[in-house]
N, C-alpha and C. Protein backbone atom coordinates (compact mmCIF):
# COMPACT_ATOMS: atom_id res chain seq x y z
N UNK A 1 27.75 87.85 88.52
CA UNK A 1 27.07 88.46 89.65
C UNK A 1 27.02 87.47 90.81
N UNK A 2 27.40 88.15 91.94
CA UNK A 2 27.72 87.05 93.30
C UNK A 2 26.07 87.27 93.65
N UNK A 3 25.99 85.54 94.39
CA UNK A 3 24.63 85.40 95.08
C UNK A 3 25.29 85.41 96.47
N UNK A 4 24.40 85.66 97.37
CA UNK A 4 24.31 84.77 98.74
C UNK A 4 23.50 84.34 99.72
N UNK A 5 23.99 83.69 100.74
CA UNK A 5 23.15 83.36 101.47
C UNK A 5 23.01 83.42 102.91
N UNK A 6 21.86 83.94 103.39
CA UNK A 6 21.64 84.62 105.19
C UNK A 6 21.35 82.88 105.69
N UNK A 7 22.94 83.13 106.84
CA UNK A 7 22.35 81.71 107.67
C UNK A 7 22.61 82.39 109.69
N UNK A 8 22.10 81.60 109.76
CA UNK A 8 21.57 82.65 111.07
C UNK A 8 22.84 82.53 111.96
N UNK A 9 22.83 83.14 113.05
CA UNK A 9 24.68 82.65 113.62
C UNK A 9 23.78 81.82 115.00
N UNK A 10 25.17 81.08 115.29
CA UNK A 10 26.40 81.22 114.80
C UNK A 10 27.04 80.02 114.13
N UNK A 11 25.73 79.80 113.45
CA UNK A 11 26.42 79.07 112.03
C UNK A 11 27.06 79.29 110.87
N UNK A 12 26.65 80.82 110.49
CA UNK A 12 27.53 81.80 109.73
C UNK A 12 28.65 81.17 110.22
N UNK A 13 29.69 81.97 111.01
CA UNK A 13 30.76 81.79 111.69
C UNK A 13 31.46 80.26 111.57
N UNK A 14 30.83 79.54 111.98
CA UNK A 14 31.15 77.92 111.63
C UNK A 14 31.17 77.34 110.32
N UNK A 15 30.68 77.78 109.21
CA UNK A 15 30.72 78.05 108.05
C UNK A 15 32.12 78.69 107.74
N UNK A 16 32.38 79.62 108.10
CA UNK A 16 33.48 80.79 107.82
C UNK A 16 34.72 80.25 108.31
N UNK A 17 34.10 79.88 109.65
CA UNK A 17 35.38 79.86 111.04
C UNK A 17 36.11 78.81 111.29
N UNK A 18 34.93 77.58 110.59
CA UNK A 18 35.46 76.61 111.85
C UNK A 18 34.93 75.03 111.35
N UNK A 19 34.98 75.10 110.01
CA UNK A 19 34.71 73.93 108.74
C UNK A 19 33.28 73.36 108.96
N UNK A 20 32.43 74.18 109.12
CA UNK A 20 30.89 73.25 108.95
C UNK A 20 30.72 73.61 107.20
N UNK A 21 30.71 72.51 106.90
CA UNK A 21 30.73 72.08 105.33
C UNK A 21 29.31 71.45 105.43
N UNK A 22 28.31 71.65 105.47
CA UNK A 22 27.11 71.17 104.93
C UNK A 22 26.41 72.43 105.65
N UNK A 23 25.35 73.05 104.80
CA UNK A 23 23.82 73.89 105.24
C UNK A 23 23.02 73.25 105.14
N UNK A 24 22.58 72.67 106.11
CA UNK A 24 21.06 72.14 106.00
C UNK A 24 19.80 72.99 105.51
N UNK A 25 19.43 72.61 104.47
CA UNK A 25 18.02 73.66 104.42
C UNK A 25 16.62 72.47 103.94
N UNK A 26 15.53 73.17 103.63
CA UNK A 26 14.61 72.41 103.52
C UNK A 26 14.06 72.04 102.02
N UNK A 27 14.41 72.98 101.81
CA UNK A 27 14.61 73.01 99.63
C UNK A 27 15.79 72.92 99.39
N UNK A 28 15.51 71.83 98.09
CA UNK A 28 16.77 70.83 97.20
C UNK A 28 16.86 72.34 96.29
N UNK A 29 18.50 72.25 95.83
CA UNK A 29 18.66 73.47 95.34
C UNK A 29 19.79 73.08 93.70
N UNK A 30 19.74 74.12 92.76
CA UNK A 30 20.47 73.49 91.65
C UNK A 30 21.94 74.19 91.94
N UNK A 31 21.67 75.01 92.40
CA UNK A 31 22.87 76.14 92.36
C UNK A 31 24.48 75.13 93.10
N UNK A 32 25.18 75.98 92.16
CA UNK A 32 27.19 75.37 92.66
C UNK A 32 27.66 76.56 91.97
N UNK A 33 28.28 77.03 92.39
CA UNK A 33 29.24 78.27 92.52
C UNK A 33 29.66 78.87 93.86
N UNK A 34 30.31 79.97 93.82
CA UNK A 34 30.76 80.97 94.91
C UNK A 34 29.29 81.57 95.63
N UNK A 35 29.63 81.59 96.99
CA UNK A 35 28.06 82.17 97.33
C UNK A 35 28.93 82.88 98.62
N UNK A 36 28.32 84.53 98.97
CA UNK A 36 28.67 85.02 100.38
C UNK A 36 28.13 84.84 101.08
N UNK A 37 28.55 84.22 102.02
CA UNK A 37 27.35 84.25 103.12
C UNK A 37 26.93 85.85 104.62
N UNK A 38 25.96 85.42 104.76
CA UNK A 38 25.33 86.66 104.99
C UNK A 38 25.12 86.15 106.48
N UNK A 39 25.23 86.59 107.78
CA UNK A 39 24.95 86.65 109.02
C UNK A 39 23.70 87.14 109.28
N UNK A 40 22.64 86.50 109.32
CA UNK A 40 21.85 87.06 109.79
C UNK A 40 21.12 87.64 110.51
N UNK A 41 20.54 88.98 110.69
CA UNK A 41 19.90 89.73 112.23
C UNK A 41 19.66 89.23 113.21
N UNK A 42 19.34 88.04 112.71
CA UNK A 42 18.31 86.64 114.22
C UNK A 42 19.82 85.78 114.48
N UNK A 43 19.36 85.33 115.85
CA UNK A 43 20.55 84.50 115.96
C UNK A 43 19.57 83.06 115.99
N UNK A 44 19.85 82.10 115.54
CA UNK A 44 19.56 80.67 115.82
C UNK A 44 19.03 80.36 117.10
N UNK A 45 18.18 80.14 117.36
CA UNK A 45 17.48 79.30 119.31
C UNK A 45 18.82 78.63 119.30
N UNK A 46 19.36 78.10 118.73
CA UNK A 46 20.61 77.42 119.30
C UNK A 46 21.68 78.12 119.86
N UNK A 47 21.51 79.10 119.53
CA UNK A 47 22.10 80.24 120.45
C UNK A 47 22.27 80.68 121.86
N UNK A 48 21.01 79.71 122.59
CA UNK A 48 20.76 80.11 123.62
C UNK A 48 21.99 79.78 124.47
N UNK A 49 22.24 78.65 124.00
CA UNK A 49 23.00 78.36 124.68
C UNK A 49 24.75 78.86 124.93
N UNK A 50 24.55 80.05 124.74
CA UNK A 50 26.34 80.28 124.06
C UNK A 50 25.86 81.68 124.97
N UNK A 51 27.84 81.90 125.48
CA UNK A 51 27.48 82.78 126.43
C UNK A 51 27.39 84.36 126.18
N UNK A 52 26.48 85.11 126.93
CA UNK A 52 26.22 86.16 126.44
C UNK A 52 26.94 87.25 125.95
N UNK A 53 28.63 86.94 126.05
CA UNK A 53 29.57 87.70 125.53
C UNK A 53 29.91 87.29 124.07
N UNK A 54 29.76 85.99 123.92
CA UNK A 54 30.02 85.05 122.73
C UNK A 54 28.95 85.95 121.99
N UNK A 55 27.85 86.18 122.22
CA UNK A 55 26.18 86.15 121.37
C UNK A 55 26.56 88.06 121.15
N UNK A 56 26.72 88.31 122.32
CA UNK A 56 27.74 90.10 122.10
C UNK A 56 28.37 90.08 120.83
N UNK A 57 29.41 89.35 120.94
CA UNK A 57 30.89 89.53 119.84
C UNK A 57 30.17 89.38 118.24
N UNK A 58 28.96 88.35 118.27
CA UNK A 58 29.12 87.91 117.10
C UNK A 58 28.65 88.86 115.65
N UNK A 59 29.09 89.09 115.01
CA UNK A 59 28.55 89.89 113.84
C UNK A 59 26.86 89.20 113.26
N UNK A 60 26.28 90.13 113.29
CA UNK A 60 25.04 90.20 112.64
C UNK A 60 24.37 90.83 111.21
N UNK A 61 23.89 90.47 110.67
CA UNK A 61 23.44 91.63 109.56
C UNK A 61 24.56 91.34 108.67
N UNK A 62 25.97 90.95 108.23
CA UNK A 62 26.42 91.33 107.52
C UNK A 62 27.17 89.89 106.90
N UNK A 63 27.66 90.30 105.55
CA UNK A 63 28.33 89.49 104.82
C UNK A 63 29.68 89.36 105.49
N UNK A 64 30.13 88.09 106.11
CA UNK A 64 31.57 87.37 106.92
C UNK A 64 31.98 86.67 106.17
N UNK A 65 32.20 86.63 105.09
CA UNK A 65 32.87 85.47 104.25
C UNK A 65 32.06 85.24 102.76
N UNK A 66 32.88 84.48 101.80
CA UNK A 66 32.40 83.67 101.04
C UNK A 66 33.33 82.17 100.54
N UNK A 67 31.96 81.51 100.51
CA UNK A 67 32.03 79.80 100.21
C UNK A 67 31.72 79.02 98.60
N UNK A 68 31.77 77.79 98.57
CA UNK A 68 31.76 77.78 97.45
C UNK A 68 30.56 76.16 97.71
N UNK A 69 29.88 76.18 96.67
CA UNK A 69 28.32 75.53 96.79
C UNK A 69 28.88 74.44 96.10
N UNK A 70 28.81 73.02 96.57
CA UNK A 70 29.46 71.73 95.63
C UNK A 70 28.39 71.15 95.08
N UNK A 71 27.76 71.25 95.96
CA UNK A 71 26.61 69.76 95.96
C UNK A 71 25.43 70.13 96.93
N UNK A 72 24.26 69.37 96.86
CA UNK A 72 23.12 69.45 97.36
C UNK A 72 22.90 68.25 97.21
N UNK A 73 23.21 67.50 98.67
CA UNK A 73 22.53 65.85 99.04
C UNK A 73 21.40 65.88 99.81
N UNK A 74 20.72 65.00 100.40
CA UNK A 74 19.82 64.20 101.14
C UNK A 74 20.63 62.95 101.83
N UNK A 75 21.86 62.95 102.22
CA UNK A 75 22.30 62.25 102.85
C UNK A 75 23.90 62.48 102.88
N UNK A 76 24.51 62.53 103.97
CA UNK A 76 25.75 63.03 104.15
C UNK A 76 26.37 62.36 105.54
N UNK A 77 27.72 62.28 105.26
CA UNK A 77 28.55 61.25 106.27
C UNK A 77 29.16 62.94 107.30
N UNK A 78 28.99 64.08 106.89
CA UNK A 78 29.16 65.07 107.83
C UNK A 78 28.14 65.08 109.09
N UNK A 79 29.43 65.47 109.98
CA UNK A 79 28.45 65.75 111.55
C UNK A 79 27.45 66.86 111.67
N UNK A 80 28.03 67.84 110.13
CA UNK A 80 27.04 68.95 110.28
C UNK A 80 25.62 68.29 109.27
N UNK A 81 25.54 67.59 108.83
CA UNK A 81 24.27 67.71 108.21
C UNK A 81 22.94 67.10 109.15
N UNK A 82 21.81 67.29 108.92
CA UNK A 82 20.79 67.42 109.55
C UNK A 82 19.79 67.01 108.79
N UNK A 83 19.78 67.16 107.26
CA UNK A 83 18.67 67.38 106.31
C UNK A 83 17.50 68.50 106.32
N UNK A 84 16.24 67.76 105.88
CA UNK A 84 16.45 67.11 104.90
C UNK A 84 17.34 67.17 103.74
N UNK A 85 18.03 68.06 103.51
CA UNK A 85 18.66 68.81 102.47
C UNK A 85 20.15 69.28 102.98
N UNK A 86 21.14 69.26 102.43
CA UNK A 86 22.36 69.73 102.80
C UNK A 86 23.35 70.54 101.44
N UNK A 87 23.53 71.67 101.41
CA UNK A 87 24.43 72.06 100.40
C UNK A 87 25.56 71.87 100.92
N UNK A 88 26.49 70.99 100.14
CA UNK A 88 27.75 71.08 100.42
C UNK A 88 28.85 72.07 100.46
N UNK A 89 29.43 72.81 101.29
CA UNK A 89 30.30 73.85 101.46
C UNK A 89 32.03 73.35 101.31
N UNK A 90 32.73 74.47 100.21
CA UNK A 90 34.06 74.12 100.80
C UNK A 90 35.06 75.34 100.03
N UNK A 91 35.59 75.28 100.73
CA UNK A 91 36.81 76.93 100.21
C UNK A 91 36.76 77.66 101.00
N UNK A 92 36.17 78.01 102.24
CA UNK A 92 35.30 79.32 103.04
C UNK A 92 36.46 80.40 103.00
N UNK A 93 36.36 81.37 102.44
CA UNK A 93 37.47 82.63 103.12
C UNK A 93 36.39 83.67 102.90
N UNK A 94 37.26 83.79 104.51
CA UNK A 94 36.65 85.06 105.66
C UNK A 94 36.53 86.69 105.33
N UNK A 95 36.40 87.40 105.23
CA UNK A 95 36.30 88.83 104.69
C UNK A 95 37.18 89.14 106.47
N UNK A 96 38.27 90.48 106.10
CA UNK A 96 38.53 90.90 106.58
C UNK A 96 38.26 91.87 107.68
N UNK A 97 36.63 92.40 106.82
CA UNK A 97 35.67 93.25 107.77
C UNK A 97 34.32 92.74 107.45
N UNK A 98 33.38 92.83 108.05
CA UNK A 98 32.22 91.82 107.51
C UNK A 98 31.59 93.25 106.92
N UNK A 99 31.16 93.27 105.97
CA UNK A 99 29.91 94.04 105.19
C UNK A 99 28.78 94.03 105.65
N UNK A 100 28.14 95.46 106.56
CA UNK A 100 26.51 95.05 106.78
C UNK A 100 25.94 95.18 105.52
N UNK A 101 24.85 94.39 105.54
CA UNK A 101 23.60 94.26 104.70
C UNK A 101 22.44 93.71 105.28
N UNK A 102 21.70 93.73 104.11
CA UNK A 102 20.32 93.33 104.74
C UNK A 102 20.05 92.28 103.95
N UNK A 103 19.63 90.76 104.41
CA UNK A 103 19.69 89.41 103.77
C UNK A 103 18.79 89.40 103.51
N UNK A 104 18.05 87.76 102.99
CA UNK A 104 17.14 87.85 102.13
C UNK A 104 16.71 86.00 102.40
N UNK A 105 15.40 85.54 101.71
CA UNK A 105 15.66 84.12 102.44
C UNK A 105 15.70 83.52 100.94
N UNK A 106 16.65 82.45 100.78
CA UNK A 106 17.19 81.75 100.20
C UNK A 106 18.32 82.51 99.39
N UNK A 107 18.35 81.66 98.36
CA UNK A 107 19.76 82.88 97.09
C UNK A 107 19.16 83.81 96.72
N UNK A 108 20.06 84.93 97.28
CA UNK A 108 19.59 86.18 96.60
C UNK A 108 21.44 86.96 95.73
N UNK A 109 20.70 88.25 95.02
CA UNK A 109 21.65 88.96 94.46
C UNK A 109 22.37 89.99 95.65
N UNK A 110 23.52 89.99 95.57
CA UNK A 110 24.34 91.01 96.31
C UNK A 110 24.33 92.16 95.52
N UNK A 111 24.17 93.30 96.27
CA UNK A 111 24.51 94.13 95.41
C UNK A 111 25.40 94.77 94.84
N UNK A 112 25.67 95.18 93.78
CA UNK A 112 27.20 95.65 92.96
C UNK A 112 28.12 96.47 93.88
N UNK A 113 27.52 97.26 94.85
CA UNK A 113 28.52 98.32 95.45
C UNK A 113 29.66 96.64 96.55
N UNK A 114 28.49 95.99 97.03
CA UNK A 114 28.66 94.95 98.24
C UNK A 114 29.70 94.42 97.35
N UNK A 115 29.07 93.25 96.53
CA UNK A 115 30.24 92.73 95.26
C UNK A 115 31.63 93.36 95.32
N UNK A 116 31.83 94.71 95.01
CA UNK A 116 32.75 95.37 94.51
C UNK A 116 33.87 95.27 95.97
N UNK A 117 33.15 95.47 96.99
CA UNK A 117 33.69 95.92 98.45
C UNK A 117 34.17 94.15 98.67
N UNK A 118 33.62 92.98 98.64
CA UNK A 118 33.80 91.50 98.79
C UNK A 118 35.34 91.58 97.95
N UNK A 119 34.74 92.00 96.50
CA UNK A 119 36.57 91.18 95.77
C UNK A 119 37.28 92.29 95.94
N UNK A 120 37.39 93.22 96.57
CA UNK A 120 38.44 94.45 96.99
C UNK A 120 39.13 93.67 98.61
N UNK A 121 37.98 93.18 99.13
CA UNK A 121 38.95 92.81 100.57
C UNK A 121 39.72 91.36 100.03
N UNK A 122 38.88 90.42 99.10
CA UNK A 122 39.44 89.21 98.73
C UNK A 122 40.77 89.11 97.76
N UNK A 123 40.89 90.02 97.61
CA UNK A 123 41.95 90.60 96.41
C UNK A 123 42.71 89.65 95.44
N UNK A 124 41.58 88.63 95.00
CA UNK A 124 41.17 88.09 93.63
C UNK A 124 40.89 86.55 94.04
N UNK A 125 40.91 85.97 95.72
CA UNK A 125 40.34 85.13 95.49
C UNK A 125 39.01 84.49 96.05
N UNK A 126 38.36 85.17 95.27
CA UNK A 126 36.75 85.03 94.77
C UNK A 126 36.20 83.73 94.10
């Protein structure tokens, strides 16, 4: 059963798009496996700064990809980490159409129909 995880954009996307390999979060986590990530409704305050066609385009609400969970440090030689906490990201492939859903905060369960629709566009590599 696939987990995933809502990260707000447009860090989703940079995750997916554009090799940000570390999530900073605030809880140390055990989990390493495959995780989808989920775009979430809110966009990041860091957002503000991105232009309002950019903040237009970007998918919200829905599953854009899935990644694969290495590691969970407290210290990292990546430009993306921040702490306190960083899960390490690496594999990212993109979903062809993003899946809306409705996220959840931290790991949650996808649901079977979502699942089913993820390894149908990934067409086996999950």
């Amino acid at each position: 059963m696939l987990k995933a995880l809502s990260v707000r954009q447009p860090y989703a996307n940079k995750i997916i798009f554009d090799g940000k390999d570390v999530e900073n979060r605030t809880r140390r986590t055990n989990f390493r496996g495959t995780v989808a990530i989920h775009a979430s409704i809110k966009l990041h305050s860091n957002a503000e700064k991105l232009s309002k066609k950019t903040k237009e385009e970007m998918v919200c609400g829905a599953i854009v990809g899935i990644v694969d969970v290495v590691d969970c440090v407290d210290e990292h030689k990546s430009k993306w980490f921040g702490g306190p906490y960083g899960y390490v990201l690496k594999n990212p492939r993109p979903l062809k159409k993003p899946i809306p859903c409705k996220g959840m905060l931290g790991f949650w369960q996808v649901p079977p129909e979502i699942e089913r629709e993820i390894k149908k566009q990934l067409k086996g590599k999950l």
